[in-house]
PDB file of N, CA and C in Angstrom:
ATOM      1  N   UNK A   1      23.294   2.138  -1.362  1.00  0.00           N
ATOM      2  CA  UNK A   1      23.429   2.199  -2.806  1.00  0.00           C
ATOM      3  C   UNK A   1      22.048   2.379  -3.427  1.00  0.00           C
ATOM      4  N   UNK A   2      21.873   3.125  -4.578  1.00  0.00           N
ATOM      5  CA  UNK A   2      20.600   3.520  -5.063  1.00  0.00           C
ATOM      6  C   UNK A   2      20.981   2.739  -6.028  1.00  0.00           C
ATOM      7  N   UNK A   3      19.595   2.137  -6.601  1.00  0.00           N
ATOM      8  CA  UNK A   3      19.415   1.352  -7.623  1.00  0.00           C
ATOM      9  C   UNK A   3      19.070   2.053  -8.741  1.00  0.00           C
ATOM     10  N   UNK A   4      18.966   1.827 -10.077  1.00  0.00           N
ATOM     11  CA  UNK A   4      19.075   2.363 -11.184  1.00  0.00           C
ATOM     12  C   UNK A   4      17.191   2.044 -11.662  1.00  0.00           C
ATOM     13  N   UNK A   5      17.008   1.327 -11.181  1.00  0.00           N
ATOM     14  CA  UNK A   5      15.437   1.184 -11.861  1.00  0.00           C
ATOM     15  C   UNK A   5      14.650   1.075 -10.015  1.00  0.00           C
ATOM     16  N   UNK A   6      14.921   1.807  -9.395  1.00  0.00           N
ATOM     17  CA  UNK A   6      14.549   2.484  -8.196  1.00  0.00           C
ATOM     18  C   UNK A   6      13.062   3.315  -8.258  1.00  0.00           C
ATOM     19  N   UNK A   7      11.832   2.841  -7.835  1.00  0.00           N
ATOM     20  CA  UNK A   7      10.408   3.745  -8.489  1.00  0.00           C
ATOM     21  C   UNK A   7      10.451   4.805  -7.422  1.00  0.00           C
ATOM     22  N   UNK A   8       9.740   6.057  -8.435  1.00  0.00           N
ATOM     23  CA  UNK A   8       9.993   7.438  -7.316  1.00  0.00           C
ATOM     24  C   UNK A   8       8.760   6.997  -6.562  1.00  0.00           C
ATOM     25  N   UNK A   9       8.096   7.957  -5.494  1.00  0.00           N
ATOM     26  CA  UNK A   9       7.161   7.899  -4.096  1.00  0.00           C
ATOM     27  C   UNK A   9       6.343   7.929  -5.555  1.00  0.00           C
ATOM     28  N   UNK A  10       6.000   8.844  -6.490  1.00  0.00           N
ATOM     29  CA  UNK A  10       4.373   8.930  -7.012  1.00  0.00           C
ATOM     30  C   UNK A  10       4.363   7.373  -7.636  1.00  0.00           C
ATOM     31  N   UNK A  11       5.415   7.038  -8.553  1.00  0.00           N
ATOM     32  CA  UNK A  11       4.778   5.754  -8.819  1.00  0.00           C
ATOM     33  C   UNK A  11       4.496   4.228  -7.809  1.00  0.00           C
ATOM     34  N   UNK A  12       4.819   4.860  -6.741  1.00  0.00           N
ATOM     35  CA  UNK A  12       4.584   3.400  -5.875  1.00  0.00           C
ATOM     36  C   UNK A  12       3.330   3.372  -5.888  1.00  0.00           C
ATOM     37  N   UNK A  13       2.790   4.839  -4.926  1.00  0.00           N
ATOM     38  CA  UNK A  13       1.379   5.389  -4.790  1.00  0.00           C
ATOM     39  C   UNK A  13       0.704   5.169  -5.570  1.00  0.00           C
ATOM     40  N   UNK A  14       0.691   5.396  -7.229  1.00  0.00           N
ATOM     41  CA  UNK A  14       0.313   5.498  -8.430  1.00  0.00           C
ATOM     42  C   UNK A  14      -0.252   3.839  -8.244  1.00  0.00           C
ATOM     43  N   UNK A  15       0.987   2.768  -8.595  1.00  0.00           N
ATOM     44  CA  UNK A  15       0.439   1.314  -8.581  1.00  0.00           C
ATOM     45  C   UNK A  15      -0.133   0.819  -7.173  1.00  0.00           C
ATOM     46  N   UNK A  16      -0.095   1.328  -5.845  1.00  0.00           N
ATOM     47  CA  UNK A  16      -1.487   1.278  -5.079  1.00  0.00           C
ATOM     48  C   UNK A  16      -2.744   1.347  -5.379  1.00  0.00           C
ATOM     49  N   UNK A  17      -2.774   3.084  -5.855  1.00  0.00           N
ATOM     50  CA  UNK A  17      -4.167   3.053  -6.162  1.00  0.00           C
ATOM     51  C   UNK A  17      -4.300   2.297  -7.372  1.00  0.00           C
ATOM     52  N   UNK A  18      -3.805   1.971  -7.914  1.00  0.00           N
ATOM     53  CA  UNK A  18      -4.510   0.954  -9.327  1.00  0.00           C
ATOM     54  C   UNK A  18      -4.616  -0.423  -8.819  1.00  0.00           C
ATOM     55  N   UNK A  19      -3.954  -0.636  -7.836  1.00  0.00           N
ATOM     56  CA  UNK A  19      -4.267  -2.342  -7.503  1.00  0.00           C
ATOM     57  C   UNK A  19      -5.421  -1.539  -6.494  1.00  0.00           C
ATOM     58  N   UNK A  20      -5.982  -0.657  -5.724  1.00  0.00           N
ATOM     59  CA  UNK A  20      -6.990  -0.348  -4.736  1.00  0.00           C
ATOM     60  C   UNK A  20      -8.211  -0.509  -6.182  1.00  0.00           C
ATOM     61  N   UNK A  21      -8.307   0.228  -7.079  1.00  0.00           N
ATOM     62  CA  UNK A  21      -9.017   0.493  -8.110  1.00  0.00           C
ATOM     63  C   UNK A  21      -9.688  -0.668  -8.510  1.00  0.00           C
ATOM     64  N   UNK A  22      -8.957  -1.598  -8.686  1.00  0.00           N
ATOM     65  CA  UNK A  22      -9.016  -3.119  -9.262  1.00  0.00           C
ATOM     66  C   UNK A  22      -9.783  -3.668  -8.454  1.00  0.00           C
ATOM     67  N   UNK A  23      -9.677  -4.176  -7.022  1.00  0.00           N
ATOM     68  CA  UNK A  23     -10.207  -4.571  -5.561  1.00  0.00           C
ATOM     69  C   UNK A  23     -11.419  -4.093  -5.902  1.00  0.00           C
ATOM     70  N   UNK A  24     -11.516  -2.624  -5.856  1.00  0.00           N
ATOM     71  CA  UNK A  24     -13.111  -2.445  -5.899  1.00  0.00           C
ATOM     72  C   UNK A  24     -13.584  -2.293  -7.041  1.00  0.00           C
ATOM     73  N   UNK A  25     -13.637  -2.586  -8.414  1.00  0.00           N
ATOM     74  CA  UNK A  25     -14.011  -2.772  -8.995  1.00  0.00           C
ATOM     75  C   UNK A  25     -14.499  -4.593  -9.695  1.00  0.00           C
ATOM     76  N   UNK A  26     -14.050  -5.261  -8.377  1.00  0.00           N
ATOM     77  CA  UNK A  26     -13.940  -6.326  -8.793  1.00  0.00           C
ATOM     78  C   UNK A  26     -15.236  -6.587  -7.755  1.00  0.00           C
ATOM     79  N   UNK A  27     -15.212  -6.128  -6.815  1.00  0.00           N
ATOM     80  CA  UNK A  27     -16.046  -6.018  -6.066  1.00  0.00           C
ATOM     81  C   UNK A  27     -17.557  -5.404  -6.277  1.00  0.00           C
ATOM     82  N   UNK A  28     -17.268  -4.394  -7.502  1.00  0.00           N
ATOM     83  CA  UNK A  28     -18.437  -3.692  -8.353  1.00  0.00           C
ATOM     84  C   UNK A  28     -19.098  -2.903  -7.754  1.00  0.00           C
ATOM     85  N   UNK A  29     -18.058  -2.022  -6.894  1.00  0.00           N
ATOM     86  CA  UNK A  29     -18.273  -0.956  -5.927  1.00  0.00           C
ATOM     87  C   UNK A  29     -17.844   0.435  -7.110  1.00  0.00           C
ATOM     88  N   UNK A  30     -19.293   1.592  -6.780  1.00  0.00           N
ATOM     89  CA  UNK A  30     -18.460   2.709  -7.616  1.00  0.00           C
ATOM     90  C   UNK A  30     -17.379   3.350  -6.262  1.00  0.00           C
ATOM     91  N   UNK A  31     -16.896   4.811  -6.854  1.00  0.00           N
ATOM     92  CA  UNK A  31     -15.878   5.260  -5.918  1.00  0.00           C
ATOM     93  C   UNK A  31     -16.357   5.776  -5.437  1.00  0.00           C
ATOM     94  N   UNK A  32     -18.307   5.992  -4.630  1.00  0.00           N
ATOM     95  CA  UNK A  32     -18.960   6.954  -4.323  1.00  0.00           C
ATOM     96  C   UNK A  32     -19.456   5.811  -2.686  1.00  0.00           C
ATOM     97  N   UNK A  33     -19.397   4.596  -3.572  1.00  0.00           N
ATOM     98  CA  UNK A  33     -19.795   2.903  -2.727  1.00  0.00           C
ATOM     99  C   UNK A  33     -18.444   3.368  -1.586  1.00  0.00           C
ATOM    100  N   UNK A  34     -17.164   3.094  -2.386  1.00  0.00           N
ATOM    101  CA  UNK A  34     -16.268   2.726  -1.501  1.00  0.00           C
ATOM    102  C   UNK A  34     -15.991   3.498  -0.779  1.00  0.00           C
ATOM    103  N   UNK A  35     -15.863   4.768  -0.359  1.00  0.00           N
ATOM    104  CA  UNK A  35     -15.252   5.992   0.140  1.00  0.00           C
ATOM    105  C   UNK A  35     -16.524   5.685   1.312  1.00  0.00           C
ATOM    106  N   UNK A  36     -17.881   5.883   1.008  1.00  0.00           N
ATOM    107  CA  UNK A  36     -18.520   5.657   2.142  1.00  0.00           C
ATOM    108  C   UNK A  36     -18.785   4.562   2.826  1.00  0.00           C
ATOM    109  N   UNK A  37     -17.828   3.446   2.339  1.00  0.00           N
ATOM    110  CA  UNK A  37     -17.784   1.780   2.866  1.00  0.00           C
ATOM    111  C   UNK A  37     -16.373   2.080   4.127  1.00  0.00           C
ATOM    112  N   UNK A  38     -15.196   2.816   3.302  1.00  0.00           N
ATOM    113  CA  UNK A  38     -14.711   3.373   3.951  1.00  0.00           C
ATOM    114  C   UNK A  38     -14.189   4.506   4.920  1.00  0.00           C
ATOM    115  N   UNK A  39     -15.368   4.959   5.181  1.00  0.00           N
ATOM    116  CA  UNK A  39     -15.471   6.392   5.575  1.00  0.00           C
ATOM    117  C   UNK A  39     -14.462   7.703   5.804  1.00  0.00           C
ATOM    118  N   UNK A  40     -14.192   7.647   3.775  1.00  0.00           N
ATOM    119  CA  UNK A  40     -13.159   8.533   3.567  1.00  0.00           C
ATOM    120  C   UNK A  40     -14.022   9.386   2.491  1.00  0.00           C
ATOM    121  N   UNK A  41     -13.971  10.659   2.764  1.00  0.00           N
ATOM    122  CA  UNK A  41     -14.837  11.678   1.460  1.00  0.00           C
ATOM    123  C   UNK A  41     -14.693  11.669  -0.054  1.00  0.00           C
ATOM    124  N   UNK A  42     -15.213  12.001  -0.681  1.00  0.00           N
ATOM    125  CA  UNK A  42     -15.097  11.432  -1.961  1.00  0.00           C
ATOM    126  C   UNK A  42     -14.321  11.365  -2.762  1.00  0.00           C
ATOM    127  N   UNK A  43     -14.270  13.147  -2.393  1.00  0.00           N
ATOM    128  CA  UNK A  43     -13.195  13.936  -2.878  1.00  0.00           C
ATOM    129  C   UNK A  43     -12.273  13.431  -2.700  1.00  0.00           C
ATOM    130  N   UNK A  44     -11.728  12.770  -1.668  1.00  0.00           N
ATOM    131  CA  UNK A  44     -10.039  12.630  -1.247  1.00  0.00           C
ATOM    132  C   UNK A  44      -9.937  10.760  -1.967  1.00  0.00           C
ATOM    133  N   UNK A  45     -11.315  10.233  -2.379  1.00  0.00           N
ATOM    134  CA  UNK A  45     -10.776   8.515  -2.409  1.00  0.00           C
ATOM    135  C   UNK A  45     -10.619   8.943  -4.013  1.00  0.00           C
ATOM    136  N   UNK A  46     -11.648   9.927  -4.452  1.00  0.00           N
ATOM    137  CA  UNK A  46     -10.864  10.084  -6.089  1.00  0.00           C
ATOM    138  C   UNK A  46      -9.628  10.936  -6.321  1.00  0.00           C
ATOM    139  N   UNK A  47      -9.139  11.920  -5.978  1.00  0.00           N
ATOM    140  CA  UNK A  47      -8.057  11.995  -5.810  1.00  0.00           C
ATOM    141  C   UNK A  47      -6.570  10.996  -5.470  1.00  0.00           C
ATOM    142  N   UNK A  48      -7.328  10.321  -5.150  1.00  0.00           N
ATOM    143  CA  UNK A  48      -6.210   8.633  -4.718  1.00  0.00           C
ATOM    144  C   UNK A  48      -6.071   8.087  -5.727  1.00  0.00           C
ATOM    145  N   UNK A  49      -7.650   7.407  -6.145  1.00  0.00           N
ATOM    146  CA  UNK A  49      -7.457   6.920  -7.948  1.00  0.00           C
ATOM    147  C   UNK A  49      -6.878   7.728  -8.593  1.00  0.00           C
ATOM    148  N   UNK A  50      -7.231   8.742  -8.427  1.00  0.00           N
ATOM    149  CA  UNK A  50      -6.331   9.372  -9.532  1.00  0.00           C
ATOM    150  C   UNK A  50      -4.888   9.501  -9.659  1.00  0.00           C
ATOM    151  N   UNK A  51      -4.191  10.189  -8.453  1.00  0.00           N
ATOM    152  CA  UNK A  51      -3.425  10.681  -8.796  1.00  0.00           C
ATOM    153  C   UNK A  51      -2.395  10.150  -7.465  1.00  0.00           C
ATOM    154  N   UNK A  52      -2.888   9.400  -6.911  1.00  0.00           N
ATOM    155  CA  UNK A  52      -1.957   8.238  -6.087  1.00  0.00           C
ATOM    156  C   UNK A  52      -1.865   8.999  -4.635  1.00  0.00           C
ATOM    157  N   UNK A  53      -2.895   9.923  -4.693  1.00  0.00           N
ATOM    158  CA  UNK A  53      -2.342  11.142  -2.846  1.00  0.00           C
ATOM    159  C   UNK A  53      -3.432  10.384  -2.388  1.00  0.00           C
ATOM    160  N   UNK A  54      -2.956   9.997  -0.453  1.00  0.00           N
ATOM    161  CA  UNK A  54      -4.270   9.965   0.202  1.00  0.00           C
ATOM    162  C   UNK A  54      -3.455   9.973   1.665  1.00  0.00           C
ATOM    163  N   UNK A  55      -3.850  10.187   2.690  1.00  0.00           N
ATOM    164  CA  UNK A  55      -3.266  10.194   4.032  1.00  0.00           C
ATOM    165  C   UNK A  55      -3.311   8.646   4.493  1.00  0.00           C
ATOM    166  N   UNK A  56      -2.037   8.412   5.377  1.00  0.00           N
ATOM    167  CA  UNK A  56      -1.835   6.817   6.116  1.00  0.00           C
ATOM    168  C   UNK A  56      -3.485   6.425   6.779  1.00  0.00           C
ATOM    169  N   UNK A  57      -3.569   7.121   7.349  1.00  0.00           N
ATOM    170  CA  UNK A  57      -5.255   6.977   8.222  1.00  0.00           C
ATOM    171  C   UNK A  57      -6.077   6.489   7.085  1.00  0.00           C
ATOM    172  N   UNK A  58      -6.579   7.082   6.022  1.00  0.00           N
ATOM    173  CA  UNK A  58      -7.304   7.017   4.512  1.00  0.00           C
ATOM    174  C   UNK A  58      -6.861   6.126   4.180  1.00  0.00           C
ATOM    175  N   UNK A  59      -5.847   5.884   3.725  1.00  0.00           N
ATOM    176  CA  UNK A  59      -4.862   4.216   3.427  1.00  0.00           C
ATOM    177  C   UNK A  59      -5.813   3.049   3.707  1.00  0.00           C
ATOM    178  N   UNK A  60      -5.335   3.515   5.098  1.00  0.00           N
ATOM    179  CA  UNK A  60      -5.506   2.033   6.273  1.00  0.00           C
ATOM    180  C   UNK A  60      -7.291   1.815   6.275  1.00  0.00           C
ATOM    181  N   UNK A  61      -7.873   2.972   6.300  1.00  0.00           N
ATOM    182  CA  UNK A  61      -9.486   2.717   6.147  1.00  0.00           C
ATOM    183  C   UNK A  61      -9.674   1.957   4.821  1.00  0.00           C
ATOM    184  N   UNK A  62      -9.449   2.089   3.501  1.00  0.00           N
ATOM    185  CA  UNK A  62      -9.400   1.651   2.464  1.00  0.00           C
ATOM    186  C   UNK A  62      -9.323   0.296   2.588  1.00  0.00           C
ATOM    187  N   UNK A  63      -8.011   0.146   3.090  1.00  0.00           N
ATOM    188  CA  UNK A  63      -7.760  -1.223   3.270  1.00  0.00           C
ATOM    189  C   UNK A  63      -8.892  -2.397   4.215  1.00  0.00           C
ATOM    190  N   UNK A  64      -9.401  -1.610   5.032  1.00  0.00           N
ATOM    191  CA  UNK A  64      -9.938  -2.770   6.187  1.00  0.00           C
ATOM    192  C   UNK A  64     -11.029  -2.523   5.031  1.00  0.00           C
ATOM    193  N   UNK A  65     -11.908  -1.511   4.431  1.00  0.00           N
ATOM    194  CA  UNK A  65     -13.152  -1.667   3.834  1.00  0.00           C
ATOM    195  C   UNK A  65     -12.556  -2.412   3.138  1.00  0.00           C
ATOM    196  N   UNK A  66     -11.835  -3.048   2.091  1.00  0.00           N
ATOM    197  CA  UNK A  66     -11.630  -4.017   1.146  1.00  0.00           C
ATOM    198  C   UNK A  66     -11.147  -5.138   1.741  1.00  0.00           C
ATOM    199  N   UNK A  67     -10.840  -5.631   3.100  1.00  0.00           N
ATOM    200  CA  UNK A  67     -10.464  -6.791   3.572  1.00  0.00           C
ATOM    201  C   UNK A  67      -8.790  -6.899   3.010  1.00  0.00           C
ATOM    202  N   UNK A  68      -8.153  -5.778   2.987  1.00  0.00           N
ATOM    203  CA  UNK A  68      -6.869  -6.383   2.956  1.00  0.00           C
ATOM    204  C   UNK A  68      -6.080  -5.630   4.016  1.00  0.00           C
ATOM    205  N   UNK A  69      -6.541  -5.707   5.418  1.00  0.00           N
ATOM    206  CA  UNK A  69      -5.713  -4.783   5.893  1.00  0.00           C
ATOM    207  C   UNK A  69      -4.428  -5.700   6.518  1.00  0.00           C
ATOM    208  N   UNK A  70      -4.537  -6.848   6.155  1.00  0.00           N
ATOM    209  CA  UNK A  70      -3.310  -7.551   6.807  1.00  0.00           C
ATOM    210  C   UNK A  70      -2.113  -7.535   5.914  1.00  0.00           C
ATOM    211  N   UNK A  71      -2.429  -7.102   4.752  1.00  0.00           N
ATOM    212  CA  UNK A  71      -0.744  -6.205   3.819  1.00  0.00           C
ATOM    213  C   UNK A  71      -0.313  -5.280   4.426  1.00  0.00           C
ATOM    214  N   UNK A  72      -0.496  -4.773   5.453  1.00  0.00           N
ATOM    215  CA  UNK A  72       0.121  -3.953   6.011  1.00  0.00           C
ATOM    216  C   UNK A  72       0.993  -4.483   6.716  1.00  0.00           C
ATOM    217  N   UNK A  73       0.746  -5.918   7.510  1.00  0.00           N
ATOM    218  CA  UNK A  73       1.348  -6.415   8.377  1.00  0.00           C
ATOM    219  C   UNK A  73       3.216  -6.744   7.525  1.00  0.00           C
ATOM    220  N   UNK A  74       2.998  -7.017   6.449  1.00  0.00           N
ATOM    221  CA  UNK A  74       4.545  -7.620   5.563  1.00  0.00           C
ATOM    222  C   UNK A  74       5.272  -6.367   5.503  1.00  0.00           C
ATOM    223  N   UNK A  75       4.606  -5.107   5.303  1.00  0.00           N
ATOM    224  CA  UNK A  75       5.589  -3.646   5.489  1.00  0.00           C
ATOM    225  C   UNK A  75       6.545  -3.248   6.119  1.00  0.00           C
ATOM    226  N   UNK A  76       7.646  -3.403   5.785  1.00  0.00           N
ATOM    227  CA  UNK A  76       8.694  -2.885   6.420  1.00  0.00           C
ATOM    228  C   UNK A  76       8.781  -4.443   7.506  1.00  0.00           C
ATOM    229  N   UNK A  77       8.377  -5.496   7.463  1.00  0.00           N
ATOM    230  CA  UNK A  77       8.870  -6.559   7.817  1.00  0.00           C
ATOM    231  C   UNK A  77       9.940  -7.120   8.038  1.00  0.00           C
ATOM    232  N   UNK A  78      10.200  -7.317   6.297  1.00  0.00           N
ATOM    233  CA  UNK A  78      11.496  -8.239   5.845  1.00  0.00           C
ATOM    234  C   UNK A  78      12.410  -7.325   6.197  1.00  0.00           C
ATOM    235  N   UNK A  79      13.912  -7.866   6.888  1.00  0.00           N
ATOM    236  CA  UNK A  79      14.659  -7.376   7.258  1.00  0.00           C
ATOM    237  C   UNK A  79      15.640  -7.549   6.101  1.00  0.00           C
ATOM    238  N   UNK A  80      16.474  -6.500   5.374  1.00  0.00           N
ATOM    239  CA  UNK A  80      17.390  -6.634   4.553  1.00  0.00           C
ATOM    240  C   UNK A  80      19.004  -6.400   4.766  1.00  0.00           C
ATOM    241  N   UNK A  81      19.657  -7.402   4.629  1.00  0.00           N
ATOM    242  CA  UNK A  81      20.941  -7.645   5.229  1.00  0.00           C
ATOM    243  C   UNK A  81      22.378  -6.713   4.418  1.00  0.00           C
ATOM    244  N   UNK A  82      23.026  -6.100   4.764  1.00  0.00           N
ATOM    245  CA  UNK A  82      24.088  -5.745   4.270  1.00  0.00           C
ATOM    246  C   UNK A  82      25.121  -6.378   3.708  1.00  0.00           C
ATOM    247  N   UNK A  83      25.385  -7.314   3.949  1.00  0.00           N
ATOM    248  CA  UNK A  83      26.620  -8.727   3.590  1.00  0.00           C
ATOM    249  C   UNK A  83      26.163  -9.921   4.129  1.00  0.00           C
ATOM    250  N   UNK A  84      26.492 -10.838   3.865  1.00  0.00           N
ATOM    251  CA  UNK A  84      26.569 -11.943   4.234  1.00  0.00           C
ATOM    252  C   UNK A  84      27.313 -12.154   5.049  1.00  0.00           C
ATOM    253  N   UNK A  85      27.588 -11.767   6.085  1.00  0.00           N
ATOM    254  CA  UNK A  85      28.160 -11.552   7.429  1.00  0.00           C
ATOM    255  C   UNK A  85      27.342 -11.607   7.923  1.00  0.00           C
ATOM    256  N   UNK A  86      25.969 -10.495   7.855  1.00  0.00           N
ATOM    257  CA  UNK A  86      24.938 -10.214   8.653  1.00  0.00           C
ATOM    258  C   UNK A  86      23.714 -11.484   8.376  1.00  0.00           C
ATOM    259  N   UNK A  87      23.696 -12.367   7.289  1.00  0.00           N
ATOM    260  CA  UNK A  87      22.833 -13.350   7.365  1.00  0.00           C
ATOM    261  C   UNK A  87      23.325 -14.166   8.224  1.00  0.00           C
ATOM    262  N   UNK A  88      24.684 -14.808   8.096  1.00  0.00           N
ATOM    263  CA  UNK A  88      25.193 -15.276   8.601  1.00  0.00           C
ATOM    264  C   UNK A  88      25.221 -15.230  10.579  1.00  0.00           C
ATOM    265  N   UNK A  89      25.581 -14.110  11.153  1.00  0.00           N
ATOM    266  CA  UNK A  89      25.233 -13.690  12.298  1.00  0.00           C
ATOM    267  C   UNK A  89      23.729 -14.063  12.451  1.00  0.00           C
ATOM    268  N   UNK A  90      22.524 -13.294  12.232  1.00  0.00           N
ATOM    269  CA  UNK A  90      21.226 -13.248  12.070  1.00  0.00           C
ATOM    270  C   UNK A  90      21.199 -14.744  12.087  1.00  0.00           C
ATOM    271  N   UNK A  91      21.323 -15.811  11.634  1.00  0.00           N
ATOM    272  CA  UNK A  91      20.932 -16.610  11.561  1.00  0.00           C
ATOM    273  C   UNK A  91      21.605 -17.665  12.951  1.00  0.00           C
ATOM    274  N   UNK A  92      22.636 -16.762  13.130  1.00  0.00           N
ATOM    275  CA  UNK A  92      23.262 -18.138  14.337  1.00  0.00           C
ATOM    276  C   UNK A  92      22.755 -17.261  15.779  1.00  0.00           C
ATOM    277  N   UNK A  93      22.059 -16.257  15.686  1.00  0.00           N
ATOM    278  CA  UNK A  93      21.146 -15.950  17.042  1.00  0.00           C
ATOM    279  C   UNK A  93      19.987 -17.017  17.634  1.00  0.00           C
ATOM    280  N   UNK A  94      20.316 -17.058  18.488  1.00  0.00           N
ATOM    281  CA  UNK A  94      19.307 -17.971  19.723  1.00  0.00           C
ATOM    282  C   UNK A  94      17.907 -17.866  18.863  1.00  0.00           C
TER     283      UNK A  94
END
């Protein structure tokens, strides 16, 4: 079932790079600091701020240069159940 207030791919991306934006600016890194903290080209880490594009590899560099690469670890984690049948089951496993 699709949800009605469901965010498309650009705005997820979009509020990444603005929480990435935030991180290093809190940090009081320009985007010239971080790209070569993270050894991603310039071109491609402003293009991210901007406009929310960057490759998984670029991502994940971002992340370890800012010390959050363990948000990656909760991704696709949580397992989401179909009915309450399936918590139910799920939960009476060994």
């Amino acid at each position: 079932m699709i949800s009605l207030d469901q965010k498309t791919p650009t705005e997820v991306a979009c509020g990444i790079a603005e929480r990435v934006r935030a991180r290093r600016k809190e940090r009081k890194l320009t985007q010239a600091e971080m790209s070569r903290k993270a050894g991603v080209s310039l071109g491609s880490y402003k293009r991210f701020e901007q406009e929310g594009l960057i490759s998984l590899d670029s991502l994940v560099k971002v992340a370890i240069a800012l010390g959050c690469e363990d948000d990656f670890e909760s991704l696709f984690a949580q397992r989401s159940y179909a009915s309450i049948q399936d918590v139910i089951a799920e939960s009476a496993r060994p």
